[in-house]
Structure formats: structure tokens, C-alpha cells
Protein backbone atom coordinates (compact mmCIF):
# COMPACT_ATOMS: atom_id res chain seq x y z
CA UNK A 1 102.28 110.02 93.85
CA UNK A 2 105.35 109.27 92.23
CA UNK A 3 108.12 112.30 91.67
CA UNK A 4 107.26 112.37 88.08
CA UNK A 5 103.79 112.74 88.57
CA UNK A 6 104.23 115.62 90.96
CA UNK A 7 106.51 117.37 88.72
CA UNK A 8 104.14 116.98 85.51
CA UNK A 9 100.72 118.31 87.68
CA UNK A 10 103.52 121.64 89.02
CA UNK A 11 104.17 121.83 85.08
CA UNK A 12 100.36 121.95 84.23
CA UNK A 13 99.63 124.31 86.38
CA UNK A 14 102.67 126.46 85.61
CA UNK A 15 101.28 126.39 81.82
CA UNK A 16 97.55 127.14 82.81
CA UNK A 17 98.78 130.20 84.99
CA UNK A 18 98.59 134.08 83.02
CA UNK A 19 101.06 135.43 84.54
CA UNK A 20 104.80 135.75 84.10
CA UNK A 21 106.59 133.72 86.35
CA UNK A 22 108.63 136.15 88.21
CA UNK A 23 104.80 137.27 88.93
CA UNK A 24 103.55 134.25 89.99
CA UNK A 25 103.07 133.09 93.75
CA UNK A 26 105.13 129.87 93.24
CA UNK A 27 108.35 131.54 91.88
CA UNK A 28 110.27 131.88 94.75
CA UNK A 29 111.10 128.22 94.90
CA UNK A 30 110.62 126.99 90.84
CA UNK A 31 111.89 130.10 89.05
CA UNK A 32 115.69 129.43 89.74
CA UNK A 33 115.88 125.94 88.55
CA UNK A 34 114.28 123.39 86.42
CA UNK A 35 111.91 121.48 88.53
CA UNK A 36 113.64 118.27 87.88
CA UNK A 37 116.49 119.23 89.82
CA UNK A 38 114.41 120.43 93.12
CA UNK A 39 115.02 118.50 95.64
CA UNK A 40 111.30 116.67 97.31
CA UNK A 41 111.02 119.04 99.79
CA UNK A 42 110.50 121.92 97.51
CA UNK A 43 108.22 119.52 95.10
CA UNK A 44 106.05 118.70 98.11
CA UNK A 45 106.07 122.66 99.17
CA UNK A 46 105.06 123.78 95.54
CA UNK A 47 102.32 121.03 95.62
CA UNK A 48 101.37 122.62 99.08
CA UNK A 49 101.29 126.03 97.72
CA UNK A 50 99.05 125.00 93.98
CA UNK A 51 96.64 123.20 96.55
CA UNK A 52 96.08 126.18 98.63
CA UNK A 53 95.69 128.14 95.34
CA UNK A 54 93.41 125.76 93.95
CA UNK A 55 91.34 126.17 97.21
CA UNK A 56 90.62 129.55 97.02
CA UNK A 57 89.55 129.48 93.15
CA UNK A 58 87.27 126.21 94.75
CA UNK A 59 89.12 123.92 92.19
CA UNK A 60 90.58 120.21 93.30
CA UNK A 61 93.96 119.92 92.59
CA UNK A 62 94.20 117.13 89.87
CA UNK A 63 97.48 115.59 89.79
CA UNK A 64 98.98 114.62 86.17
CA UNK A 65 100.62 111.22 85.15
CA UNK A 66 103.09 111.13 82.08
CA UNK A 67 101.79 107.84 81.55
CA UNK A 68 98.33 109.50 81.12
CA UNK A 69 96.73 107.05 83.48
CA UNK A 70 93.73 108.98 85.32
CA UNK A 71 95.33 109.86 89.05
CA UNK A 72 91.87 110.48 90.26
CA UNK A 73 91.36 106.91 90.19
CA UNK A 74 92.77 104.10 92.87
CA UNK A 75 93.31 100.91 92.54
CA UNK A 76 94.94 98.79 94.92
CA UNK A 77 98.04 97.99 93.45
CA UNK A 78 98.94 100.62 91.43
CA UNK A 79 97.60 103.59 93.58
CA UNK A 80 96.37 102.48 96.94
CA UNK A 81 93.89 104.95 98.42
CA UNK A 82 95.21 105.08 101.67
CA UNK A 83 98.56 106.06 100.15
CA UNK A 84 97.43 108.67 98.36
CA UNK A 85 97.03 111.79 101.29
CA UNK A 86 100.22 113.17 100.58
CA UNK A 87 101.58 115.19 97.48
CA UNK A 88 104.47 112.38 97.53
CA UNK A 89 104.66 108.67 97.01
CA UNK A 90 105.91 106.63 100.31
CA UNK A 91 108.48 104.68 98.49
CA UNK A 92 109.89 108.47 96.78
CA UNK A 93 110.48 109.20 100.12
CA UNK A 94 112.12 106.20 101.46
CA UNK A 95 114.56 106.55 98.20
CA UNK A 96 114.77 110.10 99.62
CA UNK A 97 115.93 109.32 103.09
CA UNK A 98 116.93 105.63 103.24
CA UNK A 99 119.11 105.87 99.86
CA UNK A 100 118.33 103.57 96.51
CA UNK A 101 120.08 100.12 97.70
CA UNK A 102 118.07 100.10 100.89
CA UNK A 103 115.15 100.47 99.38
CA UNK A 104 115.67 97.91 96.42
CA UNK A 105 116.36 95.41 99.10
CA UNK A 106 112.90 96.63 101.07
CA UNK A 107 111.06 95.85 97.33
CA UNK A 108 112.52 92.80 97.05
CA UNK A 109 111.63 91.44 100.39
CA UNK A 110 107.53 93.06 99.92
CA UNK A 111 107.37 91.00 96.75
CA UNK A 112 108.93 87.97 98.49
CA UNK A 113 105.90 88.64 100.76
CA UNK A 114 103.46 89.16 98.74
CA UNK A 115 103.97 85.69 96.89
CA UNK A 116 104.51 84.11 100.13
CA UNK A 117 100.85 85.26 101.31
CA UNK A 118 99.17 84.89 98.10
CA UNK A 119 97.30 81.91 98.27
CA UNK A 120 96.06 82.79 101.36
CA UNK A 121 95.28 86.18 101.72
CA UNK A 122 94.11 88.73 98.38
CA UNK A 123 94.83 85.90 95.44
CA UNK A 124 95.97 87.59 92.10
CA UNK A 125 96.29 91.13 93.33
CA UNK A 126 99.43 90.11 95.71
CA UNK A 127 101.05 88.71 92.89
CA UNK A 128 100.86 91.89 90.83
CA UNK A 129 101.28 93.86 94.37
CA UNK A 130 104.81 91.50 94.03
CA UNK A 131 105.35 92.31 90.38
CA UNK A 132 104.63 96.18 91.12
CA UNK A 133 107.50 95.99 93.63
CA UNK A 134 109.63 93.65 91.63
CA UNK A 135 109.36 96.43 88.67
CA UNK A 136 110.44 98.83 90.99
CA UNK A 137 113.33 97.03 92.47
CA UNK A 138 114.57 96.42 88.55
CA UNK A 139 114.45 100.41 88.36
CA UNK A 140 116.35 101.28 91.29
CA UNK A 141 119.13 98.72 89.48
């Protein structure tokens, strides 16, 4: 889940709530700042606390993509399924605690992989596994 997506599915819920927010049980953390500016650790908390809410009310939490792409849905390059236990993307993280330029380099040398493999191991969905990271290596620029 990438830092956007978090952010939007906090947002949704924020607007679905009927309560003020100095009432609600997330405030603590969101109510000070804009929730662009918190740093992951309070995004992943808030996400902890809407899933627990969600929980009792028996509802899934359904994350929310700017894009509008379903997040319910994964696909192996886009949203790998065994990526997807956590309220926060892997490579949001790595930004988080290895810094940008470390982990443009890592993206370049996975899509360097991926076309090395290619031909021998999953075919067309390494190459667009190598585009994906290529793509994110141009945005960390």
C-alpha cells in the first residue's frame, strides 16, 4: 500500500465518520496536522486504529487508491498478495528508513534483475515487474 493510498482510505473514513473530530477516536494523532505531513508511523497507527474500528462494526477495512484502481484486487506486479499484510507498502518504508538515493539504486538493480531473468523464469510479467521498478526509480529522481 503505497503512502497515498493509506492517506486517501484515513480520508474516507474521516468523511464517513458523524462525529466531530475532536470527538472522534482517531483525533489524537490526525487532528493537529494535515495527514500529509504525518510522518508513517502515525499513518500506519491510524490505519491500526480504523481496522480495529472497522472490526467491531464487522466491516473490512477497504483501502482507497487515488488512481481509483480496486485495492481489493492483486495482481502480481502491481500489488503482490504477499505484500499486501501490512497497512504500508515495503518500498514506502525502505524510502522511510534507507533514504530516497538508496532506494533508487535498489529499483534500479530489481529491474536489472528482472530483465536479466526474464526469459527464463515468469516471461512478460518480469519485464513489467522491471518497468514497475524502473517507474519508480524515475520518481524518486
Amino acid at each position: 500500500m503505497s503512502r497515498n493510498e493509506c492517506i486517501e482510505t484515513i480520508k474516507a473514513f474521516c468523511e464517513k465518520q458523524c462525529v466531530p473530530c475532536d470527538e472522534c477516536e482517531l483525533y489524537e494523532p490526525c487532528g493537529v496536522k494535515p495527514f500529509e505531513e504525518l510522518p508513517e508511523w502515525e499513518i500506519v497507527e491510524l490505519l491500526d486504529k480504523i481496522k480495529k474500528i472497522k472490526e467491531k462494526e464487522n466491516e473490512p477495512l477497504k483501502f482507497v487508491d487515488p488512481t481509483g484502481m480496486n485495492l481489493e484486487a492483486y495482481d502480481n506486479v502491481n500489488r503482490p498478495q504477499h505484500y499486501a499484510s501490512t497497512s504500508i507498502e515495503c518500498i514506502d518504508a525502505m524510502i522511510e528508513t534507507q533514504g530516497k538515493e538508496a532506494v533508487r539504486a535498489f529499483c534500479v538493480c530489481n529491474a536489472f534483475k528482472y530483465l536479466w531473468r526474464h526469459n527464463n523464469k515468469n516471461g512478460d510479467e518480469d519485464v513489467k515487474k522491471a518497468n514497475w521498478y524502473l517507474n519508480k526509480a524515475v520518481e524518486l529522481m
